[in-house]
Protein backbone atom coordinates (compact mmCIF):
# COMPACT_ATOMS: atom_id res chain seq x y z
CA UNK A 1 -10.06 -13.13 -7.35
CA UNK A 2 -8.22 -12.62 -10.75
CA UNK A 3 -8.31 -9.58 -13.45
CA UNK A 4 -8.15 -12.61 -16.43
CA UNK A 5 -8.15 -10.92 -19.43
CA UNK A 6 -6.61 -13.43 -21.51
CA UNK A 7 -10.10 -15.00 -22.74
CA UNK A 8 -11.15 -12.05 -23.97
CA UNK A 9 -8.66 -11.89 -26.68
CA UNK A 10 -9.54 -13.50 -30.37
CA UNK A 11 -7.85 -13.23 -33.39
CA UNK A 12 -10.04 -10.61 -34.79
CA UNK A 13 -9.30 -8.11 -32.59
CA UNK A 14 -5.50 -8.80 -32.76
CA UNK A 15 -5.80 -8.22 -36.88
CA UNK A 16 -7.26 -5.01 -36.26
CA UNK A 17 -4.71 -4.01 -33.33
CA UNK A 18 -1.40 -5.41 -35.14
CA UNK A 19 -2.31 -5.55 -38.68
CA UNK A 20 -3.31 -2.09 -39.48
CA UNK A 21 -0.88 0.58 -40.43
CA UNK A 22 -1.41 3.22 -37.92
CA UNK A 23 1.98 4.68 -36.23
CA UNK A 24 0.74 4.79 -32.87
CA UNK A 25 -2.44 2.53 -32.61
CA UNK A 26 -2.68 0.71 -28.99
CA UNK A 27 -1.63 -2.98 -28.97
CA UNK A 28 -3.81 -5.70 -27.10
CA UNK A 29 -1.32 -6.27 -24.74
CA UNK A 30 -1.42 -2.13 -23.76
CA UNK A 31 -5.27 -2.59 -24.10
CA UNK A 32 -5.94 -5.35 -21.63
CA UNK A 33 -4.03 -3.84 -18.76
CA UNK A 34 -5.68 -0.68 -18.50
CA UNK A 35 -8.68 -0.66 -16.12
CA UNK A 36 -11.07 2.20 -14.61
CA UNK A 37 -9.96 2.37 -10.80
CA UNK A 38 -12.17 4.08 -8.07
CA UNK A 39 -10.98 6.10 -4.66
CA UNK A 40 -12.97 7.86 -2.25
CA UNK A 41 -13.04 10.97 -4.14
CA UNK A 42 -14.20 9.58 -7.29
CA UNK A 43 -12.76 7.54 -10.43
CA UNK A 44 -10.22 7.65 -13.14
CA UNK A 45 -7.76 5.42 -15.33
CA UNK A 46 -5.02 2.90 -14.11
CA UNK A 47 -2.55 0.56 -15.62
CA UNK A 48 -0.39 -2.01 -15.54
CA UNK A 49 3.63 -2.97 -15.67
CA UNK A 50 5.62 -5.66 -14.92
CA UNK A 51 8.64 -4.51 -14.04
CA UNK A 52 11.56 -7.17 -12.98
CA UNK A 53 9.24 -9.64 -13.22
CA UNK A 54 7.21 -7.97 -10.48
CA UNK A 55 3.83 -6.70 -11.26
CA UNK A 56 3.09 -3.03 -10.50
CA UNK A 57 -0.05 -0.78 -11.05
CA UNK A 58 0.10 2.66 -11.74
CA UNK A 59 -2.33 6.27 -11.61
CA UNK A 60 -2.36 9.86 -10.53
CA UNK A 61 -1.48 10.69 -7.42
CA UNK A 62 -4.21 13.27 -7.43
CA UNK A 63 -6.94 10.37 -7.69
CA UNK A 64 -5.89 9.45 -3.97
CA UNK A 65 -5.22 12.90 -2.67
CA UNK A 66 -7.80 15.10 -4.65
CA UNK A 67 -5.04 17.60 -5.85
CA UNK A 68 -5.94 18.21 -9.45
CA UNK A 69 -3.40 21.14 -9.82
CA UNK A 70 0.04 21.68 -8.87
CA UNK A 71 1.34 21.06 -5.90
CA UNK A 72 0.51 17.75 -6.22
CA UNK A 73 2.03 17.08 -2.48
CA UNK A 74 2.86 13.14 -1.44
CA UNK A 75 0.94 10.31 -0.51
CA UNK A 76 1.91 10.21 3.16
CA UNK A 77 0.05 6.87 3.94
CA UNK A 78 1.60 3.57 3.16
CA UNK A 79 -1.08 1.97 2.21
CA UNK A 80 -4.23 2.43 0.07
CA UNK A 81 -7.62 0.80 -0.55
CA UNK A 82 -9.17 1.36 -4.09
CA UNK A 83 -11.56 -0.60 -6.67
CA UNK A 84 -10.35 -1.63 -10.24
CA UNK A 85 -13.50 -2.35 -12.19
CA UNK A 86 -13.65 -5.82 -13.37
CA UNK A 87 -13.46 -6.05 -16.98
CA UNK A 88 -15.32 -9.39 -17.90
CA UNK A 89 -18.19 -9.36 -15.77
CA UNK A 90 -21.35 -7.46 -16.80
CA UNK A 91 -22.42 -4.16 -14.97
CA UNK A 92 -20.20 -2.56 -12.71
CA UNK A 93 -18.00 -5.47 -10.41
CA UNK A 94 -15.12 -3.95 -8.57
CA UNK A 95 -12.21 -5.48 -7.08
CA UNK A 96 -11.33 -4.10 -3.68
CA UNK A 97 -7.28 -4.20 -3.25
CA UNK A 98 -5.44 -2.67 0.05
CA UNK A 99 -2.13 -1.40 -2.36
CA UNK A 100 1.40 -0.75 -1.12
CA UNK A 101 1.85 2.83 -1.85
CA UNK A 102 5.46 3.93 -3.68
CA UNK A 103 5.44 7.86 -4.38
CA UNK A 104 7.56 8.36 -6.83
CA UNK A 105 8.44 11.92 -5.38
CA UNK A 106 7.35 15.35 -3.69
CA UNK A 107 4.57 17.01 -6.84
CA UNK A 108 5.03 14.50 -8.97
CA UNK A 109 1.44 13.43 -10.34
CA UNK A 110 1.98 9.79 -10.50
CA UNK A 111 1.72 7.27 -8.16
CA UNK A 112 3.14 3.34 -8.07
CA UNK A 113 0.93 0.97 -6.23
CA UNK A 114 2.00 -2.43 -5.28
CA UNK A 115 -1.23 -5.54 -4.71
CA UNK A 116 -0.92 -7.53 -2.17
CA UNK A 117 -0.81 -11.15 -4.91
CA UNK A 118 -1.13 -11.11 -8.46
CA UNK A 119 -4.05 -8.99 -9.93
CA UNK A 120 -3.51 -10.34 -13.94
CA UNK A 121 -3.98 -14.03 -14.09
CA UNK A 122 -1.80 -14.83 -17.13
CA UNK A 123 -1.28 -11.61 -18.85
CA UNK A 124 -0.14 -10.39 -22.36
CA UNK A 125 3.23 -8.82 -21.97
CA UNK A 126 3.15 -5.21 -20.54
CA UNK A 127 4.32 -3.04 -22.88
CA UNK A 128 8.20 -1.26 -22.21
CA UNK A 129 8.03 1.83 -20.37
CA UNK A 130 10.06 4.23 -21.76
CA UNK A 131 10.70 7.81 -23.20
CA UNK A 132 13.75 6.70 -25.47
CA UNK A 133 13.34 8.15 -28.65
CA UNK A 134 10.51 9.69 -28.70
CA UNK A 135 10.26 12.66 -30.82
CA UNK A 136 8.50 15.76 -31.28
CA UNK A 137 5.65 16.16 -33.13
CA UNK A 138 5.18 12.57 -33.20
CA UNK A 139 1.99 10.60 -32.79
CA UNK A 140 0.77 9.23 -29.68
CA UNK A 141 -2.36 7.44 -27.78
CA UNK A 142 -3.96 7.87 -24.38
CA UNK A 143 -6.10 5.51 -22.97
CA UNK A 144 -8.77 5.56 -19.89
CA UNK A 145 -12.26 6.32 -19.02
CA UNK A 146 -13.33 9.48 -19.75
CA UNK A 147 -15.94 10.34 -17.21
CA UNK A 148 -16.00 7.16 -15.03
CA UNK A 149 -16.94 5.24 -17.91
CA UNK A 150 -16.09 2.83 -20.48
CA UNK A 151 -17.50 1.04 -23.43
CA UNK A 152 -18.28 -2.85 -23.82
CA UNK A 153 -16.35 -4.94 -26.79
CA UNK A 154 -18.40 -8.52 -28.07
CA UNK A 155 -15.90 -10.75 -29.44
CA UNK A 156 -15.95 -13.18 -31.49
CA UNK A 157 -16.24 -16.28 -28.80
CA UNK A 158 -19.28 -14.56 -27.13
CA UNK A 159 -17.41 -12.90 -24.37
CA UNK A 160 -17.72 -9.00 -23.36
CA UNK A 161 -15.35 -7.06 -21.24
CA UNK A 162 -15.19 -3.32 -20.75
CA UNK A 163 -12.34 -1.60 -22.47
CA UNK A 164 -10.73 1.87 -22.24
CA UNK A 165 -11.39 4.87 -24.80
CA UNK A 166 -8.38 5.63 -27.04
CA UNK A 167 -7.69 9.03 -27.99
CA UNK A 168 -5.09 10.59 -30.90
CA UNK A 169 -2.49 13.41 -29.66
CA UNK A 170 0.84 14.95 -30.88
CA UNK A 171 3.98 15.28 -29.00
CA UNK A 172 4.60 18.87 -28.64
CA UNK A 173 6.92 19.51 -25.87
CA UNK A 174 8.93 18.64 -22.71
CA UNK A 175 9.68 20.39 -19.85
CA UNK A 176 12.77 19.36 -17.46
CA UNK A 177 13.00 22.75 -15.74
CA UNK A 178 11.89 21.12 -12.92
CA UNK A 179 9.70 17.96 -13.36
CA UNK A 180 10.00 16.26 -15.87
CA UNK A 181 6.82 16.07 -17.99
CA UNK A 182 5.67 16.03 -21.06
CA UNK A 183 3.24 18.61 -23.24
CA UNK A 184 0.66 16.70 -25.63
CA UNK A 185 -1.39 18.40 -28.38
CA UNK A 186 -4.67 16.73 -28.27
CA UNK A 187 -8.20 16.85 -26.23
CA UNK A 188 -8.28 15.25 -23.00
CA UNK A 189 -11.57 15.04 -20.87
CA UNK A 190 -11.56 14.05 -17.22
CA UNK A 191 -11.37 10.57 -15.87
CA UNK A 192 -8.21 10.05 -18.26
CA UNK A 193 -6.47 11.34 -15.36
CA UNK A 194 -3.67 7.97 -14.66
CA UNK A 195 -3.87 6.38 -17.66
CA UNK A 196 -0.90 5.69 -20.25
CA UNK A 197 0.40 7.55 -23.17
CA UNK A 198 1.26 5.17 -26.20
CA UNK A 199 4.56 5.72 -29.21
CA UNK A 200 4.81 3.42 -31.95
CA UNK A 201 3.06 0.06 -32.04
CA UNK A 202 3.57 -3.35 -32.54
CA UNK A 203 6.35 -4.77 -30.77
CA UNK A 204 8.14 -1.54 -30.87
CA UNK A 205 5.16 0.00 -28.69
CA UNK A 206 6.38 2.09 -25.45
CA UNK A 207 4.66 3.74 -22.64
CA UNK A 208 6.58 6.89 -21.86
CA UNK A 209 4.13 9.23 -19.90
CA UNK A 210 1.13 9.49 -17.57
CA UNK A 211 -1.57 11.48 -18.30
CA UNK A 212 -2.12 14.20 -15.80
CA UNK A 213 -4.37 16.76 -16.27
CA UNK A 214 -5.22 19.39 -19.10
CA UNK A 215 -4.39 22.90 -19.74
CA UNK A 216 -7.84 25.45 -19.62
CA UNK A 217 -7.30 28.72 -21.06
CA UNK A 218 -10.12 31.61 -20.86
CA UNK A 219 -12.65 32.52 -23.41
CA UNK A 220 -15.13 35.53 -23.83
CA UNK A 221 -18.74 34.45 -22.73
CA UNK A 222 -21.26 35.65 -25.36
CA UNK A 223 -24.42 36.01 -24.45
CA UNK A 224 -27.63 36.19 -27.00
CA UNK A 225 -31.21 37.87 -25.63
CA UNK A 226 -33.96 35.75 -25.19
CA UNK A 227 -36.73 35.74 -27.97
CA UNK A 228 -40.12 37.25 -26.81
CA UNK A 229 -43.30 37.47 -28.13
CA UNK A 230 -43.56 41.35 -27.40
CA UNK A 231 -42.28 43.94 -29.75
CA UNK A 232 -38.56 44.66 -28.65
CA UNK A 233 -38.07 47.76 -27.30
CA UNK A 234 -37.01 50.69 -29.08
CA UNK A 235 -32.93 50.92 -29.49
CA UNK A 236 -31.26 53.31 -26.91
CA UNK A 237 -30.14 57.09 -28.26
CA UNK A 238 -27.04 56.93 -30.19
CA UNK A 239 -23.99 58.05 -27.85
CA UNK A 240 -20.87 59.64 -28.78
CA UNK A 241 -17.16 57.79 -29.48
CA UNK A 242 -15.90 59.20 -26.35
CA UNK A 243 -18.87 57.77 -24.02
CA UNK A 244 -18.57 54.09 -25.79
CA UNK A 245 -14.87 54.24 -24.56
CA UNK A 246 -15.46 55.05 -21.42
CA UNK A 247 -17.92 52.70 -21.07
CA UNK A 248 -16.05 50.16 -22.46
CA UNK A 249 -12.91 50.76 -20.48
CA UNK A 250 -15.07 50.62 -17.32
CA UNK A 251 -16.46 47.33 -17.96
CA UNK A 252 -16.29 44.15 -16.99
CA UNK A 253 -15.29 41.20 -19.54
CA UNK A 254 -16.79 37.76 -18.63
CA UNK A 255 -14.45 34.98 -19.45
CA UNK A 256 -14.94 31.04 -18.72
CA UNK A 257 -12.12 28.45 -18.78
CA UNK A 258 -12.28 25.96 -21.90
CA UNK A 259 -9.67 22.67 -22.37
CA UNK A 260 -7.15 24.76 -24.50
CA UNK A 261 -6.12 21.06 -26.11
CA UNK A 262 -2.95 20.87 -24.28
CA UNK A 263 -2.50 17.78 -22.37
CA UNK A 264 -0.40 17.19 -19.36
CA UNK A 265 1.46 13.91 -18.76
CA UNK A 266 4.57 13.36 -16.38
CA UNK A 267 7.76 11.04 -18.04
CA UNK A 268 7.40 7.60 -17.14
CA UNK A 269 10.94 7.46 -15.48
CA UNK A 270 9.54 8.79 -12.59
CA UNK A 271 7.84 4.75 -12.75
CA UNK A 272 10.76 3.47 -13.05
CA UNK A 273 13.17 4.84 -10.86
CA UNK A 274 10.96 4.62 -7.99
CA UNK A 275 10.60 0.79 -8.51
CA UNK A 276 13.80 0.39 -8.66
CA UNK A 277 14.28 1.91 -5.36
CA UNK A 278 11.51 0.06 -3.17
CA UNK A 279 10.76 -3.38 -5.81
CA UNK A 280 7.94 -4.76 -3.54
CA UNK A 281 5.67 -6.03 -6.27
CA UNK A 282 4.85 -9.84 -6.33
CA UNK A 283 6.90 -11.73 -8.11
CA UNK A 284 5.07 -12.71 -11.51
CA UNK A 285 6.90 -16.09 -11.68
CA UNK A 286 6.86 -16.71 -7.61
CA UNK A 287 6.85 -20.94 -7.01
């Protein structure tokens, strides 16, 4: 069984994806290899590259090993079985594959997974992976399925498939310290987790990260009294400067963790170089 997404494309949607001036918008051929994928401890965003010719599928390491903050750890096992939601058939199909694992490295939040025969029957070129050039404070795209779920496009020719959300961020920083990843100004919600981060379009379109998690930050919980029916009680006796200080130093502040809009999305290099080092993928051209 084949992921074909090459019937869903019509020449509508490519006006819209190619034709319009936006600096960062996702290209059909980054659209239609990006699929909702499904482990054991729940679901999340994966993609696609063909790399040497070899085709290659890639996601969070913490979708298969449940680490959603650092340290991310390894994937010890060599191989793993997850479902990649089928994108043209109504309701929710999945695609069992037993992958080839390739860990691209100790805490690094990305893993490379290798099928066992083609997944893409006759694809759209993948996109390049690749940081080069990309600048800060530049516009980007992430794509996935926020919350294990994804919307359904009509086309033209009366097909459907299910297609990723595409969100808008900002580069804002990078960190090489020690891993190399990348900061993103922008609002990501979970089940992103795995899927790509877009620069430029067009032809000139490059994936250079992988989304990873988000940054929370604490805020101050207000609460607000219920409204009754019975008069409110009378207000308390007024109490000096010195007590309210007291008090106030003596208290205890209730705080909740919010998304504080920073995204976090490792370089794809760490892709690259680890396909370099164990290219098991089938061949996309095989005889």
């Amino acid at each position: 069984m084949h992921l074909n997404y090459r019937n869903m494309i019509n020449c509508a949607l490519l006006g819209v994806l190619l034709v319009q001036p936006v600096v960062a918008q996702p290209t059909t051929n980054l659209l239609t290899r990006v699929s909702m994928v499904e482990s054991p401890l729940g679901r999340g965003t994966i993609f696609s590259l063909d790399v040497d010719q070899r085709e290659y599928w890639i996601t969070a390491k913490h979708i298969l090993n449940g680490r959603q903050h650092p340290p991310f750890g390894s994937i010890k096992s060599k191989s793993e079985r997850l479902k990649i939601l089928n994108p043209n058939l109504q309701g929710e199909q999945w695609l069992t594959v037993d992958f080839s694992v390739i860990d691209p490295g100790e805490d690094v939040d990305i893993v490379v997974l290798a099928p066992p025969h083609l997944l893409l029957s006759n694809p759209l070129p993948s996109v390049t992976p690749s940081a080069a050039g990309v600048m800060l404070g530049g516009n980007c795209e992430f794509l996935g399925f926020p919350h294990g779920g994804g919307w359904r496009a009509t086309f033209d020719n009366g097909t459907s498939a299910w297609m990723p959300f595409v969100k808008h961020c900002f580069v804002s920083a990078l960190a090489t310290q020690d891993k190399r990843f990348w900061i993103l100004d922008g609002i990501n919600n979970l089940g992103f987790s795995g899927g790509p981060v877009a620069y430029l379009t067009g032809p000139q379109q490059q994936i250079f990260a992988v989304v990873s998690g988000y940054q929370t930050e604490p805020t101050d919980v207000i609460t607000s009294p219920l409204q009754k029916l019975t008069p409110p009680k009378p207000p308390p006796p007024p109490q000096s400067t010195e007590s309210q200080a007291k008090e106030g130093a003596g208290g205890v502040k209730q705080t909740v963790n919010v998304n504080s809009g920073f995204i976090i999305a490792f370089d794809i290099q760490y892709v690259i170089d680890a396909i370099h080092k164990s290219p098991i993928g089938p061949l996309r051209n095989a005889k």
